[in-house]
PDB file of N, CA and C in Angstrom:
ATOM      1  N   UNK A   1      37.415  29.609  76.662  1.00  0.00           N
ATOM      2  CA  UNK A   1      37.546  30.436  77.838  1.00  0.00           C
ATOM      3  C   UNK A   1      38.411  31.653  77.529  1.00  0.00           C
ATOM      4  N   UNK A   2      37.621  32.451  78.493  1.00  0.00           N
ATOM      5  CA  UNK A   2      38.647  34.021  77.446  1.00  0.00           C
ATOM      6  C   UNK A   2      39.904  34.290  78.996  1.00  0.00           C
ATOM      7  N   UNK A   3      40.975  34.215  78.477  1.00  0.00           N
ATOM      8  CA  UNK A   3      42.227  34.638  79.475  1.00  0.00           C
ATOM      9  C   UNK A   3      41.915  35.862  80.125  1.00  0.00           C
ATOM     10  N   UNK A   4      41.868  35.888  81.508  1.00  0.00           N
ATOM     11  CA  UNK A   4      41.823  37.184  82.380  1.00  0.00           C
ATOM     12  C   UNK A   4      43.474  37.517  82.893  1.00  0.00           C
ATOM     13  N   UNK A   5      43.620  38.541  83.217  1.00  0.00           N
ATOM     14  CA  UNK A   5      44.846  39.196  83.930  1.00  0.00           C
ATOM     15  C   UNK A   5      44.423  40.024  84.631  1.00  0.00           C
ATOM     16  N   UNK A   6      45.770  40.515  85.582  1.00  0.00           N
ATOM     17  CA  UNK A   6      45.358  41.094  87.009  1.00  0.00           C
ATOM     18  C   UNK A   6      46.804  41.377  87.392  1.00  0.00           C
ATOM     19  N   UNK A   7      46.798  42.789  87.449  1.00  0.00           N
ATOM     20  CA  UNK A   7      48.024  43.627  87.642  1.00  0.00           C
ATOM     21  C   UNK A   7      47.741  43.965  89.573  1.00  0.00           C
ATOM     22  N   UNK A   8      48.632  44.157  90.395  1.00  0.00           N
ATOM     23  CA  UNK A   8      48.003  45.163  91.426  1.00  0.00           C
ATOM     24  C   UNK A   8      49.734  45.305  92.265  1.00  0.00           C
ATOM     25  N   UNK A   9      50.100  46.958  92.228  1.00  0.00           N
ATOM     26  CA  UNK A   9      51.144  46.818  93.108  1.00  0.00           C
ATOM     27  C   UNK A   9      51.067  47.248  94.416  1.00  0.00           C
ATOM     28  N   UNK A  10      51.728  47.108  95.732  1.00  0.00           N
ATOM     29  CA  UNK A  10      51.936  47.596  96.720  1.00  0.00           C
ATOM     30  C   UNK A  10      52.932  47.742  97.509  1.00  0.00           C
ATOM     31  N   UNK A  11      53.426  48.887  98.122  1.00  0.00           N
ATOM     32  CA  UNK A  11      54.351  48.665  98.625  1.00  0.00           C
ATOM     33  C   UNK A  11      54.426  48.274 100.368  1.00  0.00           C
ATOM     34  N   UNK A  12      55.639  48.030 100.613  1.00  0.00           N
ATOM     35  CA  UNK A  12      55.725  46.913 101.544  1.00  0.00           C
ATOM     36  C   UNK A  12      56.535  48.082 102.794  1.00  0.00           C
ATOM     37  N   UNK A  13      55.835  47.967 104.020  1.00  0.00           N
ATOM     38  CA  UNK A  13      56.294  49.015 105.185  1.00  0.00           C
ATOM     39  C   UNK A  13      57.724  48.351 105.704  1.00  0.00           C
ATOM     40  N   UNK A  14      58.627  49.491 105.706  1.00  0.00           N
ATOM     41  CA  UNK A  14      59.655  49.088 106.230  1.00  0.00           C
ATOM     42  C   UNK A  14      59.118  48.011 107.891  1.00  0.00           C
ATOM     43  N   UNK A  15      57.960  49.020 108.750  1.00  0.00           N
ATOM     44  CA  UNK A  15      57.723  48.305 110.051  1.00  0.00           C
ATOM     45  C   UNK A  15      56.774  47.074 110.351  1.00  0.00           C
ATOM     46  N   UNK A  16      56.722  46.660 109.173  1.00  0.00           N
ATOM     47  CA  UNK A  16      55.783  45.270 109.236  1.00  0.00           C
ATOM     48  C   UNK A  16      56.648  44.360 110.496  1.00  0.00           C
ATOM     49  N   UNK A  17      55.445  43.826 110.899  1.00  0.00           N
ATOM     50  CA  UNK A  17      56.610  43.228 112.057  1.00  0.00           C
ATOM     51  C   UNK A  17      57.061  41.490 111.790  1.00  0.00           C
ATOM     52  N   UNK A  18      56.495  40.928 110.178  1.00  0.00           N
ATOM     53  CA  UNK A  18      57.454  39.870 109.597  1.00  0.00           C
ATOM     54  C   UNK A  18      58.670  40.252 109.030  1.00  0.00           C
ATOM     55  N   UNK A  19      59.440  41.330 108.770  1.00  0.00           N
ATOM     56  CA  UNK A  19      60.701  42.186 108.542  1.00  0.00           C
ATOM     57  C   UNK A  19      61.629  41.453 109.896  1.00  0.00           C
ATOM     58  N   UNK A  20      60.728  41.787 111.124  1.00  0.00           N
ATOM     59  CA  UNK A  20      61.952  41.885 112.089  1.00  0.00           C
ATOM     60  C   UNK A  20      62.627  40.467 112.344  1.00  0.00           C
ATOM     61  N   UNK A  21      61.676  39.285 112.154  1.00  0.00           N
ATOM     62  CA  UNK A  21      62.872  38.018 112.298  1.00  0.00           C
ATOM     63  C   UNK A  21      63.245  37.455 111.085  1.00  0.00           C
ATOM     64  N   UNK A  22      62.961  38.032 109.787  1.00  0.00           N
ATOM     65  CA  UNK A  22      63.485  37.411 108.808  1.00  0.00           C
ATOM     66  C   UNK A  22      63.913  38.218 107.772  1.00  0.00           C
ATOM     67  N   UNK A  23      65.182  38.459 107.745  1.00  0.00           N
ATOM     68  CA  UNK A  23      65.796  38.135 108.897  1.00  0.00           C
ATOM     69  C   UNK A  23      66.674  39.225 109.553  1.00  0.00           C
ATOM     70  N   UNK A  24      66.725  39.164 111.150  1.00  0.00           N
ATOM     71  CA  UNK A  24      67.053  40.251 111.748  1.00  0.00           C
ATOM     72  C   UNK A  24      68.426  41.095 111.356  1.00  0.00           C
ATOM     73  N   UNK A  25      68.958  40.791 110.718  1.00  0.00           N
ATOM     74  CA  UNK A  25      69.726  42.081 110.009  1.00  0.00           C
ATOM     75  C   UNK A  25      70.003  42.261 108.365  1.00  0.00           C
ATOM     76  N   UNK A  26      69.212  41.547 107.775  1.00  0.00           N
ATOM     77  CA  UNK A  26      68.804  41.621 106.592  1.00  0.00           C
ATOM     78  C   UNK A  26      67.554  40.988 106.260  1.00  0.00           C
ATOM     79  N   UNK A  27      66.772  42.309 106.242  1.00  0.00           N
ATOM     80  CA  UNK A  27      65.297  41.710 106.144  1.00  0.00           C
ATOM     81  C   UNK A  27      64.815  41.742 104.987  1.00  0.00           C
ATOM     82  N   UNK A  28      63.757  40.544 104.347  1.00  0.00           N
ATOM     83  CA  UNK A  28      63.347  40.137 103.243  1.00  0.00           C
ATOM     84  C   UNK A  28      62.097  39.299 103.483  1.00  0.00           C
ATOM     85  N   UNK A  29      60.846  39.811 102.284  1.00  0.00           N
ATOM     86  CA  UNK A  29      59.739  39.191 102.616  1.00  0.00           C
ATOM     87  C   UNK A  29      60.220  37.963 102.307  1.00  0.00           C
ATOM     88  N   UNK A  30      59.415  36.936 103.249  1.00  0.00           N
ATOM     89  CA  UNK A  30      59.336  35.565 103.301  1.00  0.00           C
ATOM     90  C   UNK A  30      58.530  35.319 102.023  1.00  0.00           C
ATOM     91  N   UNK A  31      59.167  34.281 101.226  1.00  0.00           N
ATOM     92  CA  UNK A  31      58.608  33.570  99.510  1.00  0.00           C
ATOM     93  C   UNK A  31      57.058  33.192  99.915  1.00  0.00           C
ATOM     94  N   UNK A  32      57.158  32.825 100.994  1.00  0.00           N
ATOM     95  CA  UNK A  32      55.592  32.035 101.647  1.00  0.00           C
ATOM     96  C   UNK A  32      54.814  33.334 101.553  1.00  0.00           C
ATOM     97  N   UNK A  33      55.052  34.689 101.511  1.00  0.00           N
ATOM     98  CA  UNK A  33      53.885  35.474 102.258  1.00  0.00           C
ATOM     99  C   UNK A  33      53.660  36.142 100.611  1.00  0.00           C
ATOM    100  N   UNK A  34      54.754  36.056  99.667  1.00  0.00           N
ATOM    101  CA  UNK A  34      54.729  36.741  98.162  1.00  0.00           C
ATOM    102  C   UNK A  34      53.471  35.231  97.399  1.00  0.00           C
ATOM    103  N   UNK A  35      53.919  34.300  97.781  1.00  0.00           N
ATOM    104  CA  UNK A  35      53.054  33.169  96.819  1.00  0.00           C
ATOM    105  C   UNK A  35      51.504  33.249  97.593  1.00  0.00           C
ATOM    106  N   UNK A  36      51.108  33.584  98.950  1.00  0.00           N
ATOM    107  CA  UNK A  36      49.691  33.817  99.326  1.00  0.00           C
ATOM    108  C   UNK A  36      49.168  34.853  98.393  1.00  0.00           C
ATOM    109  N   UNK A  37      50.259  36.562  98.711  1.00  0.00           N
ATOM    110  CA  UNK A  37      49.575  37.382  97.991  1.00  0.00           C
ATOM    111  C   UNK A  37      48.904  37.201  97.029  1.00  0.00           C
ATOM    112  N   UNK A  38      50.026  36.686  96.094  1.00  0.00           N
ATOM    113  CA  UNK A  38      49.725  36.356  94.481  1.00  0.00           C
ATOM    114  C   UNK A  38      48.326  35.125  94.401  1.00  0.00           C
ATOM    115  N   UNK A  39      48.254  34.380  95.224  1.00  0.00           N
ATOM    116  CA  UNK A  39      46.961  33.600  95.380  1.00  0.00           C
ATOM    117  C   UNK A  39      45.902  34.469  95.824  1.00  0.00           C
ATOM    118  N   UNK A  40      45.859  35.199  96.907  1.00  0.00           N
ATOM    119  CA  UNK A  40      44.470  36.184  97.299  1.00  0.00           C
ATOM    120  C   UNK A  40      44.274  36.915  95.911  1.00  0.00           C
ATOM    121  N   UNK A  41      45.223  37.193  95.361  1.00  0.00           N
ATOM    122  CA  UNK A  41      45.137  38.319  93.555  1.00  0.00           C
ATOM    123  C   UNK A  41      43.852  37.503  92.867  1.00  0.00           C
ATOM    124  N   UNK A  42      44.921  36.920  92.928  1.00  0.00           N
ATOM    125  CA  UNK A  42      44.463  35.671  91.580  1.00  0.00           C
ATOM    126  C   UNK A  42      42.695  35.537  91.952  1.00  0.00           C
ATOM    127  N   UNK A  43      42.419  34.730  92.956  1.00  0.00           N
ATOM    128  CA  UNK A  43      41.039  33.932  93.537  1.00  0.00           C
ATOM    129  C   UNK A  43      40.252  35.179  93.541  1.00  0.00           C
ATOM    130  N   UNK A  44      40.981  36.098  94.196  1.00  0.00           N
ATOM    131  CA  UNK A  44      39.922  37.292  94.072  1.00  0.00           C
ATOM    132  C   UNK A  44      38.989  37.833  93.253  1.00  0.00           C
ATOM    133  N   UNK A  45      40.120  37.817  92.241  1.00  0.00           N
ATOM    134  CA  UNK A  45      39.780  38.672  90.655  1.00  0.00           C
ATOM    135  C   UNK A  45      38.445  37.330  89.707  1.00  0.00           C
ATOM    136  N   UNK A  46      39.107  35.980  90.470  1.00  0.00           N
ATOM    137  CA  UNK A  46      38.330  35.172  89.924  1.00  0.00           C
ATOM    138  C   UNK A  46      36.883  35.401  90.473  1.00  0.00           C
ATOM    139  N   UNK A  47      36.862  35.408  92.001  1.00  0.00           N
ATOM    140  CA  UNK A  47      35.569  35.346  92.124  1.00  0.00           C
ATOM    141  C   UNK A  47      34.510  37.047  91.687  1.00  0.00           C
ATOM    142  N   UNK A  48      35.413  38.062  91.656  1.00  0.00           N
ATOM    143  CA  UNK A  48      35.005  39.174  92.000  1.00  0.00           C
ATOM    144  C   UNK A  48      34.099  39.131  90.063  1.00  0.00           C
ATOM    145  N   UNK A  49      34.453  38.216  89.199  1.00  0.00           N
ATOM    146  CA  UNK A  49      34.577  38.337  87.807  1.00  0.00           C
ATOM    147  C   UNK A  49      32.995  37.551  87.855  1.00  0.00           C
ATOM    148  N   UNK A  50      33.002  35.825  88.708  1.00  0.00           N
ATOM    149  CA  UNK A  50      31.809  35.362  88.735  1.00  0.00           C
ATOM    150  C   UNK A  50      30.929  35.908  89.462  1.00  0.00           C
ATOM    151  N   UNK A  51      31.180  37.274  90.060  1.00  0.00           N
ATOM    152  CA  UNK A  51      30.151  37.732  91.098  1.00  0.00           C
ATOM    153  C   UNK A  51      29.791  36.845  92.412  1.00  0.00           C
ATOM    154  N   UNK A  52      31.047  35.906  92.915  1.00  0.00           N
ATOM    155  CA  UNK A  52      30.855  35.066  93.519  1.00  0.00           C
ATOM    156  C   UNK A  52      30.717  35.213  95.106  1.00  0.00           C
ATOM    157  N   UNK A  53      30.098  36.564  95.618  1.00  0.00           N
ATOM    158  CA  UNK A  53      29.773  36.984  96.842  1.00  0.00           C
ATOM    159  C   UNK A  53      29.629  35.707  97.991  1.00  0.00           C
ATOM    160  N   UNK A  54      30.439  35.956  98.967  1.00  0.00           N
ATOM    161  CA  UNK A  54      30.813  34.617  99.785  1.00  0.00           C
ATOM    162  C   UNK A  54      31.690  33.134 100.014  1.00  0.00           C
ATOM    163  N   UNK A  55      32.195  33.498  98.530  1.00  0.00           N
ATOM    164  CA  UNK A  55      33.314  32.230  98.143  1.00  0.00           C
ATOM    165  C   UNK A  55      34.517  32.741  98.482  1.00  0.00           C
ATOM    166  N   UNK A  56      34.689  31.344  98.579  1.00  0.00           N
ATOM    167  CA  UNK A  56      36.153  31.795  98.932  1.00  0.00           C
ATOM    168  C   UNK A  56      36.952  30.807  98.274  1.00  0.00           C
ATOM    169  N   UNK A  57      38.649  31.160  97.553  1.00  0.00           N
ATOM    170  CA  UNK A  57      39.341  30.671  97.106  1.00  0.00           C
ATOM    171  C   UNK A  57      40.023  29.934  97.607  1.00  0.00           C
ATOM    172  N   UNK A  58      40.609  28.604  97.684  1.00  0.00           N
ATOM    173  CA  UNK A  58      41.500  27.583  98.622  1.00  0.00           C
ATOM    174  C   UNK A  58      42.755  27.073  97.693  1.00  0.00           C
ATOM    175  N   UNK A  59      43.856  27.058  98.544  1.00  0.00           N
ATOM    176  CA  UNK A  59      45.176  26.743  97.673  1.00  0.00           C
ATOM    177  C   UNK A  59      44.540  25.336  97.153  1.00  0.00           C
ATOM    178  N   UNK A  60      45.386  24.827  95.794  1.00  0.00           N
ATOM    179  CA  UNK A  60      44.671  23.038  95.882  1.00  0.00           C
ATOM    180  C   UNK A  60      46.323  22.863  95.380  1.00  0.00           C
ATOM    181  N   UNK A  61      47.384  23.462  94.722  1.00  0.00           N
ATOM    182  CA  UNK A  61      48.227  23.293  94.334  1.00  0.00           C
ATOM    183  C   UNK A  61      49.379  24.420  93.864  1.00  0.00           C
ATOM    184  N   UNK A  62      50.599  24.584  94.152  1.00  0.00           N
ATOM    185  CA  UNK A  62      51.834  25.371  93.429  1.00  0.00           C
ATOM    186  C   UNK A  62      52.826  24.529  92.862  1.00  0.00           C
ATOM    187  N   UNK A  63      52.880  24.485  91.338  1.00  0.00           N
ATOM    188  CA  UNK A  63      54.081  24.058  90.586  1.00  0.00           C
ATOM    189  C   UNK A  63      54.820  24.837  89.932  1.00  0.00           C
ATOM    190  N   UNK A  64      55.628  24.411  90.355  1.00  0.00           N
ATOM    191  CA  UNK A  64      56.993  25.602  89.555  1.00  0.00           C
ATOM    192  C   UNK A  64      57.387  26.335  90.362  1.00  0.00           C
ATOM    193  N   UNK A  65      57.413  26.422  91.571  1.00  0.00           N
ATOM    194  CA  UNK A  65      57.945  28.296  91.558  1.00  0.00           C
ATOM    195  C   UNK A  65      58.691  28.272  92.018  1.00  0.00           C
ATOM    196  N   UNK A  66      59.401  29.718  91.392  1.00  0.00           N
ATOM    197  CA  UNK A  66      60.911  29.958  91.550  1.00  0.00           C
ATOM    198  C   UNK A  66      60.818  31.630  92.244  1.00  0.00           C
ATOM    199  N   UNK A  67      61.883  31.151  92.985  1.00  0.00           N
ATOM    200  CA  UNK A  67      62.076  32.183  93.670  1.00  0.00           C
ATOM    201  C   UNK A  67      63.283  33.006  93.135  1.00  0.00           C
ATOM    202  N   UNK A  68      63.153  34.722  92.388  1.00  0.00           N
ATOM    203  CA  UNK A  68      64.268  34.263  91.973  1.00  0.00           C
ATOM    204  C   UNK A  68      65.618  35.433  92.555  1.00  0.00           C
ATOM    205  N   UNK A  69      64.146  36.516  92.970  1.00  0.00           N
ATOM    206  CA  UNK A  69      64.890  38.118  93.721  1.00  0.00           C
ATOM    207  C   UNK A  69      64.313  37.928  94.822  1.00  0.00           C
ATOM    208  N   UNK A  70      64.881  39.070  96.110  1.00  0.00           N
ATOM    209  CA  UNK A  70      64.505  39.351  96.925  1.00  0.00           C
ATOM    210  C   UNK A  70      63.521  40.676  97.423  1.00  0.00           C
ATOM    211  N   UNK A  71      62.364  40.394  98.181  1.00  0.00           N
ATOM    212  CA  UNK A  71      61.785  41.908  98.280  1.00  0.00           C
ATOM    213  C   UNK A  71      62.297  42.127  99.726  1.00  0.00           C
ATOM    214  N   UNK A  72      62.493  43.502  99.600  1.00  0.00           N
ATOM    215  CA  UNK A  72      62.756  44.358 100.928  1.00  0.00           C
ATOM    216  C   UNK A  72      61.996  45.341 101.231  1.00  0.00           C
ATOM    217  N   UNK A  73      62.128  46.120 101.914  1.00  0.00           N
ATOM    218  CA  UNK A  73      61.289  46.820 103.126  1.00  0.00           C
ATOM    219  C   UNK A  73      61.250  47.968 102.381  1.00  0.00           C
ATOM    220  N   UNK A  74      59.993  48.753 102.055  1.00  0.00           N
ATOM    221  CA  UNK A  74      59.944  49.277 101.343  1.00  0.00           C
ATOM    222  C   UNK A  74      60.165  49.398  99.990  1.00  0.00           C
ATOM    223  N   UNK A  75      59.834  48.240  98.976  1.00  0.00           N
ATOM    224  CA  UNK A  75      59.824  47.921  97.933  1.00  0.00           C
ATOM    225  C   UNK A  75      58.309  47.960  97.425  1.00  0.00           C
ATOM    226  N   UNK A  76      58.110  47.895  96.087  1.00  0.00           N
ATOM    227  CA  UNK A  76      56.903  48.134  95.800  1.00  0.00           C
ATOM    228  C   UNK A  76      56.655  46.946  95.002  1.00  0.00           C
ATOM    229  N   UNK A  77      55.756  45.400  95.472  1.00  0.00           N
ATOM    230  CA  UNK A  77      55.353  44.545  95.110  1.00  0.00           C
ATOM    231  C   UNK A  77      54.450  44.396  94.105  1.00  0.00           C
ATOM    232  N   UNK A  78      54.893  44.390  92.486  1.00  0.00           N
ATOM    233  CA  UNK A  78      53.733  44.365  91.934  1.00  0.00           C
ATOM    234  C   UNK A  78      53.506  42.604  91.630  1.00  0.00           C
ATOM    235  N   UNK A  79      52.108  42.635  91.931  1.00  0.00           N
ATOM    236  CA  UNK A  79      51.557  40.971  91.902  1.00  0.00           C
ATOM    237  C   UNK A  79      51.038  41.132  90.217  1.00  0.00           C
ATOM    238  N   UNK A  80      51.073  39.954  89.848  1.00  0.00           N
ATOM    239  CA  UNK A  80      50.197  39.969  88.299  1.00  0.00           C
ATOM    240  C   UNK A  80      50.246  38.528  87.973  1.00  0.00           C
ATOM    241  N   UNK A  81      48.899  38.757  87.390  1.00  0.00           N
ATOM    242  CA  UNK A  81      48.115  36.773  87.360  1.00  0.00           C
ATOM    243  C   UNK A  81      47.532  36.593  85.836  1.00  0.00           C
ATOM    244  N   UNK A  82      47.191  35.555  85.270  1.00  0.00           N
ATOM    245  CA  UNK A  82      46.805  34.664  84.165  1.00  0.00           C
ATOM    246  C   UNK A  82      46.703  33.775  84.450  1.00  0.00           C
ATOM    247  N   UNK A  83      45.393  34.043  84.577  1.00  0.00           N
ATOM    248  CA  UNK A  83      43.945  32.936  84.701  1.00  0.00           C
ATOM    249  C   UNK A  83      43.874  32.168  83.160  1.00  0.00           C
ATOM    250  N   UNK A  84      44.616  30.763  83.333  1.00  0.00           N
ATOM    251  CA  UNK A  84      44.829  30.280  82.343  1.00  0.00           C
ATOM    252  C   UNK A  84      43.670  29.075  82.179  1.00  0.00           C
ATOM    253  N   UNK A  85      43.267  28.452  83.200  1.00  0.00           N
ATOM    254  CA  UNK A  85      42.131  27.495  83.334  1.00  0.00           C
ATOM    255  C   UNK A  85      40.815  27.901  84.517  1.00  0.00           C
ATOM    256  N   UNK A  86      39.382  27.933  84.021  1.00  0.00           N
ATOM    257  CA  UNK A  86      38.457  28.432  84.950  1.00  0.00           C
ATOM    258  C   UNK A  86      37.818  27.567  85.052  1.00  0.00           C
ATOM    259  N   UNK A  87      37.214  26.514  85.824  1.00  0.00           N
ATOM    260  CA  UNK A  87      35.967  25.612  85.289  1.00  0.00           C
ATOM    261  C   UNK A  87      35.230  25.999  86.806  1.00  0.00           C
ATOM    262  N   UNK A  88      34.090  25.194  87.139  1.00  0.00           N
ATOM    263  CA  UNK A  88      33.338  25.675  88.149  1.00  0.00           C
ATOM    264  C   UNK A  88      33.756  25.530  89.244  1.00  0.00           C
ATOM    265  N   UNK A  89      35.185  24.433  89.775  1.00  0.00           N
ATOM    266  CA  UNK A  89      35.587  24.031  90.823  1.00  0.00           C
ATOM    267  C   UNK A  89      36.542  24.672  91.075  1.00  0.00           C
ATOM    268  N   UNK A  90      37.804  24.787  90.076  1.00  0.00           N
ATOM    269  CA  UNK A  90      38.707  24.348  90.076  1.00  0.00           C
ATOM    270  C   UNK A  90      39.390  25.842  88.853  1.00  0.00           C
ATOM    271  N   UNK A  91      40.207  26.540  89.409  1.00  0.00           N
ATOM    272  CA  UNK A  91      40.989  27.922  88.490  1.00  0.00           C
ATOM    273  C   UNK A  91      42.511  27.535  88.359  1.00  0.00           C
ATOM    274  N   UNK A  92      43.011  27.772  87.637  1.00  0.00           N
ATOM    275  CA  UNK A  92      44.953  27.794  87.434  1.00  0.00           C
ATOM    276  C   UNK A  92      45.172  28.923  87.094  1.00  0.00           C
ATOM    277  N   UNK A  93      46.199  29.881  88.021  1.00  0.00           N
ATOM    278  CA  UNK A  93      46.779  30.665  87.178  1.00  0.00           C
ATOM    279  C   UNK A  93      48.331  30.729  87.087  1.00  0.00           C
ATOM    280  N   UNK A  94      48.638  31.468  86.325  1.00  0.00           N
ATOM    281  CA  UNK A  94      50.305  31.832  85.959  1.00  0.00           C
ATOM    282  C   UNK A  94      50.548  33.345  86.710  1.00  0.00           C
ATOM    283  N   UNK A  95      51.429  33.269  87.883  1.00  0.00           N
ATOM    284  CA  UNK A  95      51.336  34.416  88.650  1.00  0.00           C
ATOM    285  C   UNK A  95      53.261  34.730  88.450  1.00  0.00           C
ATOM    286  N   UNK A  96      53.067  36.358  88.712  1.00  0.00           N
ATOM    287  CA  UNK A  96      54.358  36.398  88.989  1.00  0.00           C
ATOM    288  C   UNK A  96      54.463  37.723  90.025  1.00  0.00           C
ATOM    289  N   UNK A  97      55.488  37.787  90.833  1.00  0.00           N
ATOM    290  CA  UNK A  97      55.162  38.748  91.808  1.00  0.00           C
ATOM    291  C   UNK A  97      57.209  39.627  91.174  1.00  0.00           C
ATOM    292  N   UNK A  98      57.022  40.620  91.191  1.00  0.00           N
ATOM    293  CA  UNK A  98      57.934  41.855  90.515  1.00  0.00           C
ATOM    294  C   UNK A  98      58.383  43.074  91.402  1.00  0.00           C
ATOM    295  N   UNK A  99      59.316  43.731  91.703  1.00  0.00           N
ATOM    296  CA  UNK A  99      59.752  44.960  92.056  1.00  0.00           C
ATOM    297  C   UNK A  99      60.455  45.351  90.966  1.00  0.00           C
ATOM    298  N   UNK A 100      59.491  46.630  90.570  1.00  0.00           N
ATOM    299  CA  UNK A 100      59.787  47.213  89.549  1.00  0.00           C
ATOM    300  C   UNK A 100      60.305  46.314  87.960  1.00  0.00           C
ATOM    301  N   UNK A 101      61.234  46.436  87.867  1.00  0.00           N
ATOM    302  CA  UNK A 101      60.984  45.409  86.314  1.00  0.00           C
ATOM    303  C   UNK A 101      61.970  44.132  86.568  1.00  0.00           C
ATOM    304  N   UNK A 102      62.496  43.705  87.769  1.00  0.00           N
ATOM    305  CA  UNK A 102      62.949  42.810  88.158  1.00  0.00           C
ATOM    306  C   UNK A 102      61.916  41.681  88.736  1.00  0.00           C
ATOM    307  N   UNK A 103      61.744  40.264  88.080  1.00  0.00           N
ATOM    308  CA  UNK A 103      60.832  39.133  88.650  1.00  0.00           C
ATOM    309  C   UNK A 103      61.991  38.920  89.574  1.00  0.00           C
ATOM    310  N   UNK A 104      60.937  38.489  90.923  1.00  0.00           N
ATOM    311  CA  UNK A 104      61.226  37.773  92.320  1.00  0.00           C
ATOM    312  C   UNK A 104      60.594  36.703  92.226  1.00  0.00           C
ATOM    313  N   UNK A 105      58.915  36.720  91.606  1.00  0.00           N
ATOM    314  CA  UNK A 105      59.101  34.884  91.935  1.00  0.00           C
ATOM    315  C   UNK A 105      58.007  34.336  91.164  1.00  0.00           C
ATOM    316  N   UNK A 106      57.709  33.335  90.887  1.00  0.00           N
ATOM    317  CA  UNK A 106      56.819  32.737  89.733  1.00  0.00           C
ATOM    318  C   UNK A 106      56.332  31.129  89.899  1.00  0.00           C
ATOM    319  N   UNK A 107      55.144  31.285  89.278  1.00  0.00           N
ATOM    320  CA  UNK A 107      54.648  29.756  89.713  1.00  0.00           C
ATOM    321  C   UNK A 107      53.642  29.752  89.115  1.00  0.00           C
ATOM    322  N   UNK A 108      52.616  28.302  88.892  1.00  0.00           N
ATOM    323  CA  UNK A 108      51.580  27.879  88.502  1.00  0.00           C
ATOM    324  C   UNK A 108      50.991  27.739  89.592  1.00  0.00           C
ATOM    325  N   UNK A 109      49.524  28.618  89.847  1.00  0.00           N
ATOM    326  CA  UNK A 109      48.652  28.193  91.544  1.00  0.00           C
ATOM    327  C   UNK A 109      47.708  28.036  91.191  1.00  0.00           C
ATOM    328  N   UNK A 110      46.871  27.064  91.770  1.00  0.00           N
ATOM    329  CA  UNK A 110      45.723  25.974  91.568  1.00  0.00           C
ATOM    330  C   UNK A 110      44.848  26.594  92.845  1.00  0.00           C
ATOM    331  N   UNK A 111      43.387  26.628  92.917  1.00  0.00           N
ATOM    332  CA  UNK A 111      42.778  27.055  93.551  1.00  0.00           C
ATOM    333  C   UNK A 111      41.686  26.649  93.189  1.00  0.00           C
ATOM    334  N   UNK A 112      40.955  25.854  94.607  1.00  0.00           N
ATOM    335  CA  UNK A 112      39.625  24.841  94.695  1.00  0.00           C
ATOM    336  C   UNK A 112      38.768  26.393  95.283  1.00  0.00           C
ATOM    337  N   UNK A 113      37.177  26.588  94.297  1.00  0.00           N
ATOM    338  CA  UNK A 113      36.430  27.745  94.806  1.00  0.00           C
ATOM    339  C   UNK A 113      34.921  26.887  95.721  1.00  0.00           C
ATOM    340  N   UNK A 114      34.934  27.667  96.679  1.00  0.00           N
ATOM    341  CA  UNK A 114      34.013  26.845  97.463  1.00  0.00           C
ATOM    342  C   UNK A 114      33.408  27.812  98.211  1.00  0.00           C
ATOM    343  N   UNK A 115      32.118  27.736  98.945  1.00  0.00           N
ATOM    344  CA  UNK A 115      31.432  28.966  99.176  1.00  0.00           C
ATOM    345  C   UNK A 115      32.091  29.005 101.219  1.00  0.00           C
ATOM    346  N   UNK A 116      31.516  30.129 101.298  1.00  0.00           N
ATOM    347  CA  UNK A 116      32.661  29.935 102.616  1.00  0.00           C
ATOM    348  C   UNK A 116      31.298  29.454 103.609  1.00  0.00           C
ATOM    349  N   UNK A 117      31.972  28.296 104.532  1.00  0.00           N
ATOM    350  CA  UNK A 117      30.721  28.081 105.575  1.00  0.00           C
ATOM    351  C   UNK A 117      30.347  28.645 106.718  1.00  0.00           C
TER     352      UNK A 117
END
């Protein structure tokens, strides 16, 4: 299997309105909403690679991850993945989500591909 990667940054609006309760005077994206991103990356790139028009990617597992910086409001999130296992069901990758050359957070994510009903 040949290793894929997948760079993509974005930055993050000071007025998102998950900023305002978390938390209300020091706001920081929630770890939960950085480990989806990095999963929509990941499944995406997977299916967009099998031409898999209509599938859709499903969490099946996260090991490891560490949380290790914080993103703030107006930071520029770069996501980046390694697609380390592909088989027809079942993808792993090695994701890490970054502001600027500082890692915020990292993990192994497992993702069941299934066509959407």
């Amino acid at each position: 299997m040949r290793t894929r990667r997948l760079r993509h940054g974005r930055a993050r609006r000071v007025a998102l309105p998950l900023f305002e309760g978390h938390f209300p005077d020091y706001p920081v994206l929630p770890g939960v909403i950085i480990m989806e991103a990095l999963a929509q990356a990941a499944s995406f790139s997977i299916l967009v690679a099998r031409e898999a028009e209509g599938a859709l990617g499903f969490f099946a597992g996260i090991d490891n991850a560490k949380f290790r910086n914080q993103v703030r409001p107006g930071d520029t999130l770069t996501l980046e993945a390694t697609i380390v296992k592909s088989s027809r069901r079942l993808c792993v990758a090695e994701v890490k989500a970054s502001v600027g050359d500082t890692v915020c957070a990292t993990a192994t994510q497992k993702y069941v591909l299934a066509p959407a009903a």
